[in-house]
N, C-alpha and C. Protein backbone atom coordinates (compact mmCIF):
# COMPACT_ATOMS: atom_id res chain seq x y z
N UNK A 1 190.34 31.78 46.54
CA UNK A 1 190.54 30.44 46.04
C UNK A 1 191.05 30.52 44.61
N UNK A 2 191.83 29.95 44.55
CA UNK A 2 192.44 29.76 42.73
C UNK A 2 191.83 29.16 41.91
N UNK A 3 191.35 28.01 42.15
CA UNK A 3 190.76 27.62 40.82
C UNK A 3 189.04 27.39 40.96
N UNK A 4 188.44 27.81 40.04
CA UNK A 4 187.17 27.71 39.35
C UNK A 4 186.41 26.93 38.38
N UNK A 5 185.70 26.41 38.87
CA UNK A 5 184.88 25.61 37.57
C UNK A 5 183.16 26.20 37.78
N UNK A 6 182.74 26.14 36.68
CA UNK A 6 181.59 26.32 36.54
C UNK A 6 180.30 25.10 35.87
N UNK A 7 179.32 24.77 35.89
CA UNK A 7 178.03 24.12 35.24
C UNK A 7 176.62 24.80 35.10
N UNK A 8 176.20 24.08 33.49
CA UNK A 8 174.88 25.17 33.49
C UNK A 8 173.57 24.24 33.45
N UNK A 9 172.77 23.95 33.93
CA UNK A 9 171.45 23.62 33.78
C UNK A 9 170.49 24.38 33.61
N UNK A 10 169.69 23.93 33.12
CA UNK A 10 168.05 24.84 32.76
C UNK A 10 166.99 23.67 33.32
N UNK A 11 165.62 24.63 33.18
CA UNK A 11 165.08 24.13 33.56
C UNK A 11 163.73 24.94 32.54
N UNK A 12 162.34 24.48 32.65
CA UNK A 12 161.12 25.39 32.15
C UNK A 12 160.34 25.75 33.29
N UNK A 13 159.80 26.86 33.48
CA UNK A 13 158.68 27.15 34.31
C UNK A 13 158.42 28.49 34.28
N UNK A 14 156.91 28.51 34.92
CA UNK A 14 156.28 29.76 34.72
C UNK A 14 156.47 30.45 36.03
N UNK A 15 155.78 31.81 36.46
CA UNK A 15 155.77 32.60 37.36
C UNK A 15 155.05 33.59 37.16
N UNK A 16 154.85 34.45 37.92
CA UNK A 16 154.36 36.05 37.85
C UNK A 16 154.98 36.53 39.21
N UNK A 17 154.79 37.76 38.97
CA UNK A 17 155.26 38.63 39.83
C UNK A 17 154.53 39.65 40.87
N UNK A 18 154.07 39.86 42.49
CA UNK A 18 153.00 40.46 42.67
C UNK A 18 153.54 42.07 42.83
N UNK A 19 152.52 43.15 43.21
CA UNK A 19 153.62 43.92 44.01
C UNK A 19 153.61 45.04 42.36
N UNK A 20 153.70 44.66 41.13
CA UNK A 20 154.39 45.48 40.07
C UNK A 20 153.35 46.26 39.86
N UNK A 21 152.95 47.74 39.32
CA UNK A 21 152.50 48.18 38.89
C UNK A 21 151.19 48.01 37.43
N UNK A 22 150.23 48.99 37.70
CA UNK A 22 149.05 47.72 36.52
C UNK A 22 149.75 47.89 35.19
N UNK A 23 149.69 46.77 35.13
CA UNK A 23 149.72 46.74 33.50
C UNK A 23 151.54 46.19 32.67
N UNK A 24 152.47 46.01 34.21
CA UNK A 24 153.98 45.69 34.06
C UNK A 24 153.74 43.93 33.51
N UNK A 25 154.05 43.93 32.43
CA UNK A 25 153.95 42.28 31.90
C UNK A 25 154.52 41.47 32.66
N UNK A 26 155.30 41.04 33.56
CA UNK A 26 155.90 40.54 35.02
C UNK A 26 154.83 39.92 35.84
N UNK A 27 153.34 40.73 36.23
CA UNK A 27 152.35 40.82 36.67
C UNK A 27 151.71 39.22 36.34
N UNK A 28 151.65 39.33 34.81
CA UNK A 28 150.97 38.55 34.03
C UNK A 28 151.36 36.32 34.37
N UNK A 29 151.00 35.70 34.73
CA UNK A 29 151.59 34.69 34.35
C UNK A 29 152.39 34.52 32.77
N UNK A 30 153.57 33.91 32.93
CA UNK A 30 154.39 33.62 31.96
C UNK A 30 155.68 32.77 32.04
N UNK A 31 156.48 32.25 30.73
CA UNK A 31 156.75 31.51 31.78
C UNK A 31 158.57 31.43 30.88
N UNK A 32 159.46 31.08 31.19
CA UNK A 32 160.71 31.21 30.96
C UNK A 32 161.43 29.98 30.63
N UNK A 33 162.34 29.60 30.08
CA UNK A 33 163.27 28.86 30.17
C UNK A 33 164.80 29.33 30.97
N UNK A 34 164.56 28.45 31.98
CA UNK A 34 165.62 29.17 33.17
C UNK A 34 167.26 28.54 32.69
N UNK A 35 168.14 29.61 33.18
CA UNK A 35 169.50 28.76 32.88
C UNK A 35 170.47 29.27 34.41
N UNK A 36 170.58 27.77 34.83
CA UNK A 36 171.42 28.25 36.47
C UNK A 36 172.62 27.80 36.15
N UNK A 37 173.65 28.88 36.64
CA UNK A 37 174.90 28.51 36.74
C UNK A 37 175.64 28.32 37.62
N UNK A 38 176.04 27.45 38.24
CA UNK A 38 176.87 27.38 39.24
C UNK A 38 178.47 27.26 39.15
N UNK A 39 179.11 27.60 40.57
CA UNK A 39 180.20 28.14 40.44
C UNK A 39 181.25 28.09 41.71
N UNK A 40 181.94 26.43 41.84
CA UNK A 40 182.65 26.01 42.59
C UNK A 40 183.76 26.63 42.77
N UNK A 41 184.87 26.61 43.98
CA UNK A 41 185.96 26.97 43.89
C UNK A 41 186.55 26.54 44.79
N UNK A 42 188.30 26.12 44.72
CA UNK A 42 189.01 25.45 45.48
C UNK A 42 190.67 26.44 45.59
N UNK A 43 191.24 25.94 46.45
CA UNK A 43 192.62 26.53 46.58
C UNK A 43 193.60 25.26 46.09
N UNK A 44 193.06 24.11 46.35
CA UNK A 44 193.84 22.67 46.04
C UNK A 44 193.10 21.70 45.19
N UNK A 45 193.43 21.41 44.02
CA UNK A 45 193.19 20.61 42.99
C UNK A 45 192.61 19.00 44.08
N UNK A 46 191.92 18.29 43.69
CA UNK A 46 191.78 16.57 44.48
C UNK A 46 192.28 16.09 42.95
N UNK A 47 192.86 14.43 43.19
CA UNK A 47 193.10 13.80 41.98
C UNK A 47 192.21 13.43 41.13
N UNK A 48 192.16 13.54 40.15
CA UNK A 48 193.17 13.85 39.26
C UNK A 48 193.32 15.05 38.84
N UNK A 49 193.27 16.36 39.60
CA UNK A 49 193.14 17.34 38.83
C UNK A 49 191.97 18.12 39.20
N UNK A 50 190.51 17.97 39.62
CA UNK A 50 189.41 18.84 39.84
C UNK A 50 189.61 19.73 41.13
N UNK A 51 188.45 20.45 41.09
CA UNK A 51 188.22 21.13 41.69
C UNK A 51 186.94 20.30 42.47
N UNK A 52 186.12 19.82 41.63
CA UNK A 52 184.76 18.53 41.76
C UNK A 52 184.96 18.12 40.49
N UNK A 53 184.43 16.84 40.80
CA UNK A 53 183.93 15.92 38.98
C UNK A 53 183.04 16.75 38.68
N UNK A 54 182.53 16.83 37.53
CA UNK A 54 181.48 17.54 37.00
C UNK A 54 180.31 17.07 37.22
N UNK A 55 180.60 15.47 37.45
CA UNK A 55 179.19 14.35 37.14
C UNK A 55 178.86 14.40 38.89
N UNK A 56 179.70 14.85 39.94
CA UNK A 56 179.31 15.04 41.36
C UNK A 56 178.13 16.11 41.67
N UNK A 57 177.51 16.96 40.55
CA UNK A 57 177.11 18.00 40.88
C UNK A 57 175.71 17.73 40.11
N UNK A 58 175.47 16.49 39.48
CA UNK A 58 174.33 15.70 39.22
C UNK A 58 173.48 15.78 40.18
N UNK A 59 173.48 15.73 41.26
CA UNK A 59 172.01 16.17 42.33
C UNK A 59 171.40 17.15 42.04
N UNK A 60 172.20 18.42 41.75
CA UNK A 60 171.87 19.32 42.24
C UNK A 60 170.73 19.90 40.04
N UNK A 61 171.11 19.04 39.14
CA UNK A 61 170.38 18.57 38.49
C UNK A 61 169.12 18.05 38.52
N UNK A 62 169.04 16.98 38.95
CA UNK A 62 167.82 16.33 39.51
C UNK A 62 166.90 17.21 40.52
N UNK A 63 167.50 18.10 41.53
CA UNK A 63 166.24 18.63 42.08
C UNK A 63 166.01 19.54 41.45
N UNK A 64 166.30 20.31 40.87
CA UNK A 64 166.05 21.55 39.74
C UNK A 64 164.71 20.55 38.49
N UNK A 65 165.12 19.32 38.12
CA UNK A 65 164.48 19.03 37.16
C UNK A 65 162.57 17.88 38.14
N UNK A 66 163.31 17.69 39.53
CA UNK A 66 161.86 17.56 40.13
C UNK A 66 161.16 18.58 40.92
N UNK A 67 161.72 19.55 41.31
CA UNK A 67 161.41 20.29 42.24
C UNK A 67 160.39 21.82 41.29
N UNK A 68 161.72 22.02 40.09
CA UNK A 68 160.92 23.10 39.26
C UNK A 68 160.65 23.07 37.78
N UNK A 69 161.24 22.16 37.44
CA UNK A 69 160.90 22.06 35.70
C UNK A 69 159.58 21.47 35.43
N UNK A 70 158.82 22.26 34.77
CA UNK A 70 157.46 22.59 34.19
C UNK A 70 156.62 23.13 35.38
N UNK A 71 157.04 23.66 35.75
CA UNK A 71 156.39 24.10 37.34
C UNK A 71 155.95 25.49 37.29
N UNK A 72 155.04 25.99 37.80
CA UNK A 72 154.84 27.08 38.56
C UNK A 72 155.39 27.65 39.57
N UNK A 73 156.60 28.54 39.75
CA UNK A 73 157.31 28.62 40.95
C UNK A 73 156.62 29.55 41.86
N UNK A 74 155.66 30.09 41.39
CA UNK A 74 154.79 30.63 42.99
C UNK A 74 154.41 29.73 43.93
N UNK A 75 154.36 28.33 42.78
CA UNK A 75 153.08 27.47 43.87
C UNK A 75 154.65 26.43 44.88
N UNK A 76 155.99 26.48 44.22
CA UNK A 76 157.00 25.99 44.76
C UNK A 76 158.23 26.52 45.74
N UNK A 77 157.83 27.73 45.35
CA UNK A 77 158.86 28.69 46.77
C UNK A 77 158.36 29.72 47.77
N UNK A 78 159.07 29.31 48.55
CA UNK A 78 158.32 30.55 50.01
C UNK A 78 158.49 31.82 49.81
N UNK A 79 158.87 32.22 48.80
CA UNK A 79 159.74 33.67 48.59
C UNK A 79 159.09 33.89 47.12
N UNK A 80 158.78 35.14 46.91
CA UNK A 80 158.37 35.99 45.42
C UNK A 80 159.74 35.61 44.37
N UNK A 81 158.95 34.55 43.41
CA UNK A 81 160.20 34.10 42.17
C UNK A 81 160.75 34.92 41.09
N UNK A 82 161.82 35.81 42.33
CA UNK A 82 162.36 36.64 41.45
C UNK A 82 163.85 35.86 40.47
N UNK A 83 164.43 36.22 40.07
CA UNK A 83 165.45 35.33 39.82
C UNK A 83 166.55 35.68 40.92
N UNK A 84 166.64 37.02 41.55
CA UNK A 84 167.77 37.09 42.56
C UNK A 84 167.57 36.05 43.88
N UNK A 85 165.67 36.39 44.06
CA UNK A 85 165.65 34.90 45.31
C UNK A 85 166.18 33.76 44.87
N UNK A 86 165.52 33.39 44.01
CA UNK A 86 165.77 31.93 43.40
C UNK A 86 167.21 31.65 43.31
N UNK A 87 168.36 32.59 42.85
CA UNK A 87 169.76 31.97 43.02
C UNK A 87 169.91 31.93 44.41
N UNK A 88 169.30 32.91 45.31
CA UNK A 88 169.65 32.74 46.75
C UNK A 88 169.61 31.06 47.41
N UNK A 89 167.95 30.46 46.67
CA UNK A 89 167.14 29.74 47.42
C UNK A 89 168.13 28.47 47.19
N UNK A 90 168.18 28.44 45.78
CA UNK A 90 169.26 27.53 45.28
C UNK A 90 170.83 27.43 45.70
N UNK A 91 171.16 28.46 46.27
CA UNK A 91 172.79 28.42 47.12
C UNK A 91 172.55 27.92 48.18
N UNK A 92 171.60 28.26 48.42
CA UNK A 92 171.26 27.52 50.19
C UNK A 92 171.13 25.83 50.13
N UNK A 93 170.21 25.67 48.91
CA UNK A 93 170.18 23.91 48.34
C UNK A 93 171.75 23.23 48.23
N UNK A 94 172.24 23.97 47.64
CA UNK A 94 173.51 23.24 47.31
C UNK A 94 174.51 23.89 48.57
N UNK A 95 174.60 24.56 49.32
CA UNK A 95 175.53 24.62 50.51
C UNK A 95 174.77 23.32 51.97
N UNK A 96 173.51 23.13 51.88
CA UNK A 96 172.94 22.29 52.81
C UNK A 96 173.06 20.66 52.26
N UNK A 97 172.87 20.53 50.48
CA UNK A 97 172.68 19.54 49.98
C UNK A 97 173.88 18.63 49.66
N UNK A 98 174.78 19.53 48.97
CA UNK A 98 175.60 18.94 47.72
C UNK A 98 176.72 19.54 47.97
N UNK A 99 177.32 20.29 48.77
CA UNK A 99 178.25 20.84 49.26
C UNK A 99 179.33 20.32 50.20
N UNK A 100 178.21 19.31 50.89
CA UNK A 100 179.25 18.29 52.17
C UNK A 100 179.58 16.93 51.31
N UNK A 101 178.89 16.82 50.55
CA UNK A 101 179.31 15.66 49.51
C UNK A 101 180.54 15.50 48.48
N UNK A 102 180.98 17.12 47.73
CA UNK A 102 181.74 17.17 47.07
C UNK A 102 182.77 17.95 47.06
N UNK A 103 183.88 17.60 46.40
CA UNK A 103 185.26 18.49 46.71
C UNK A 103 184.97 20.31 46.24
N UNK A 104 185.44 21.38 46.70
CA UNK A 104 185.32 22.44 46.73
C UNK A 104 184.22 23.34 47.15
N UNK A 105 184.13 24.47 47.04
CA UNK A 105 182.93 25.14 47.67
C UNK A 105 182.23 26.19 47.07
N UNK A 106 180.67 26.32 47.21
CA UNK A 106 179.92 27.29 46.48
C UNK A 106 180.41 28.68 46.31
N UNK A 107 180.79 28.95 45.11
CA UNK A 107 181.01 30.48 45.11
C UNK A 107 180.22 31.67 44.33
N UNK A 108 179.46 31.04 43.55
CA UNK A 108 178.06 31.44 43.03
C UNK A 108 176.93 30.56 42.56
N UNK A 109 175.97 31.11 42.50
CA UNK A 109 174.49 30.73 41.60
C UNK A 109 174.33 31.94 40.68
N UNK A 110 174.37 31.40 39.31
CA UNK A 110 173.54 32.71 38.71
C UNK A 110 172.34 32.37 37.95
N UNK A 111 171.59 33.17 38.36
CA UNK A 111 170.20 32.58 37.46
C UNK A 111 169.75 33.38 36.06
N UNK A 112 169.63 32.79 35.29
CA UNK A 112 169.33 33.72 34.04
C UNK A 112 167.35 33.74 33.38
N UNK A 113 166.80 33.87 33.06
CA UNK A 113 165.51 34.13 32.34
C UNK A 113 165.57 34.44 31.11
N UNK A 114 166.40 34.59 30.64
CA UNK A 114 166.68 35.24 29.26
C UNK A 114 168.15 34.95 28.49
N UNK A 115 168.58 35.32 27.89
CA UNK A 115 169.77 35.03 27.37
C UNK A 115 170.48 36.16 27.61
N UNK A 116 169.56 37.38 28.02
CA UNK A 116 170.21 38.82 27.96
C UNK A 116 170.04 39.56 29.54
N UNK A 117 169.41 38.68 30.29
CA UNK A 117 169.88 39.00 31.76
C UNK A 117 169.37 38.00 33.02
N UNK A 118 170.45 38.14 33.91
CA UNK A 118 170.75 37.30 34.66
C UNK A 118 170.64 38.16 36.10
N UNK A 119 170.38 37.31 36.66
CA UNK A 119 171.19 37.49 38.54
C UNK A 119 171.80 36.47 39.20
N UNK A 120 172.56 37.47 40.12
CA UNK A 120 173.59 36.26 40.60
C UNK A 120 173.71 36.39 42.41
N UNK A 121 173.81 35.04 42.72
CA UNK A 121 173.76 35.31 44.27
C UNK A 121 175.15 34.84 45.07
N UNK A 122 176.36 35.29 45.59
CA UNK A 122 177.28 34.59 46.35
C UNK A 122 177.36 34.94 47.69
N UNK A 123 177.41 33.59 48.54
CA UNK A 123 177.18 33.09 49.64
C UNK A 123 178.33 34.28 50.24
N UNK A 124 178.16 34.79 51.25
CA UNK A 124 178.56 36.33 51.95
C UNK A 124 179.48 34.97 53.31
N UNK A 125 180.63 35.55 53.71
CA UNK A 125 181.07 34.90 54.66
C UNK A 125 181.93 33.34 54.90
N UNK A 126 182.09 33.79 53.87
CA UNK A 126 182.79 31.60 53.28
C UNK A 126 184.00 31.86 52.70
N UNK A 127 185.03 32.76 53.15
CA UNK A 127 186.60 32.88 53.00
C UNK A 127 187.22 31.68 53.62
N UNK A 128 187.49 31.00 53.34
CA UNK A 128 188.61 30.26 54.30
C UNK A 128 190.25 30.87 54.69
């Protein structure tokens, strides 16, 4: 696909991690300021010009800010809140949610915890 746009939201919440070795601070409850990026893409511009409005991708805002901001994400996802699940869990939100609604198509989630590292998840199988 040729053209790309991207958007970033955050969100706050805590987590721990099970599974890590004694004493890996991960273990510990703690808690992050998350930053998700998402990452549309199209082969054909819609008028005037997008790929999506920017302001179309406002849902996918709102459930991030009811679903996990100030939250505990153990007590909110079926899956260990790693950040690689979590972009997964979240591609799946916006390919089921917000995807049939707006012009172009998911080509990443990246989730960050830090300012200095991230993961990123893209949907396997969605060439047109």
């Amino acid at each position: 696909m040729g053209y790309r746009i991207g958007k970033r939201f955050s969100f706050d919440a805590a987590h721990h991690l099970d599974g890590l070795p004694p004493g890996h601070k991960c273990a510990r409850v703690h808690g992050h300021t998350y930053t998700v990026e998402v990452v549309f893409a199209a082969d054909r511009l819609d008028e005037p010009g997008f790929v999506t409005d920017f302001g179309d991708l406002e849902p996918f805002g709102t459930y991030l800010d009811e679903k996990f901001d100030h939250r505990d994400l153990n007590d909110v996802l079926d899956v260990p809140p790693t950040s690689e699940l979590l972009a997964a869990h979240l591609a799946q939100w916006i390919i089921d949610s917000l995807e049939p609604l707006v012009q172009g198509r998911l080509e990443s989630v990246r989730v960050a915890e830090s300012p200095n590292s991230w993961a990123e998840f893209a949907p396997a199988g969605r060439d047109e």
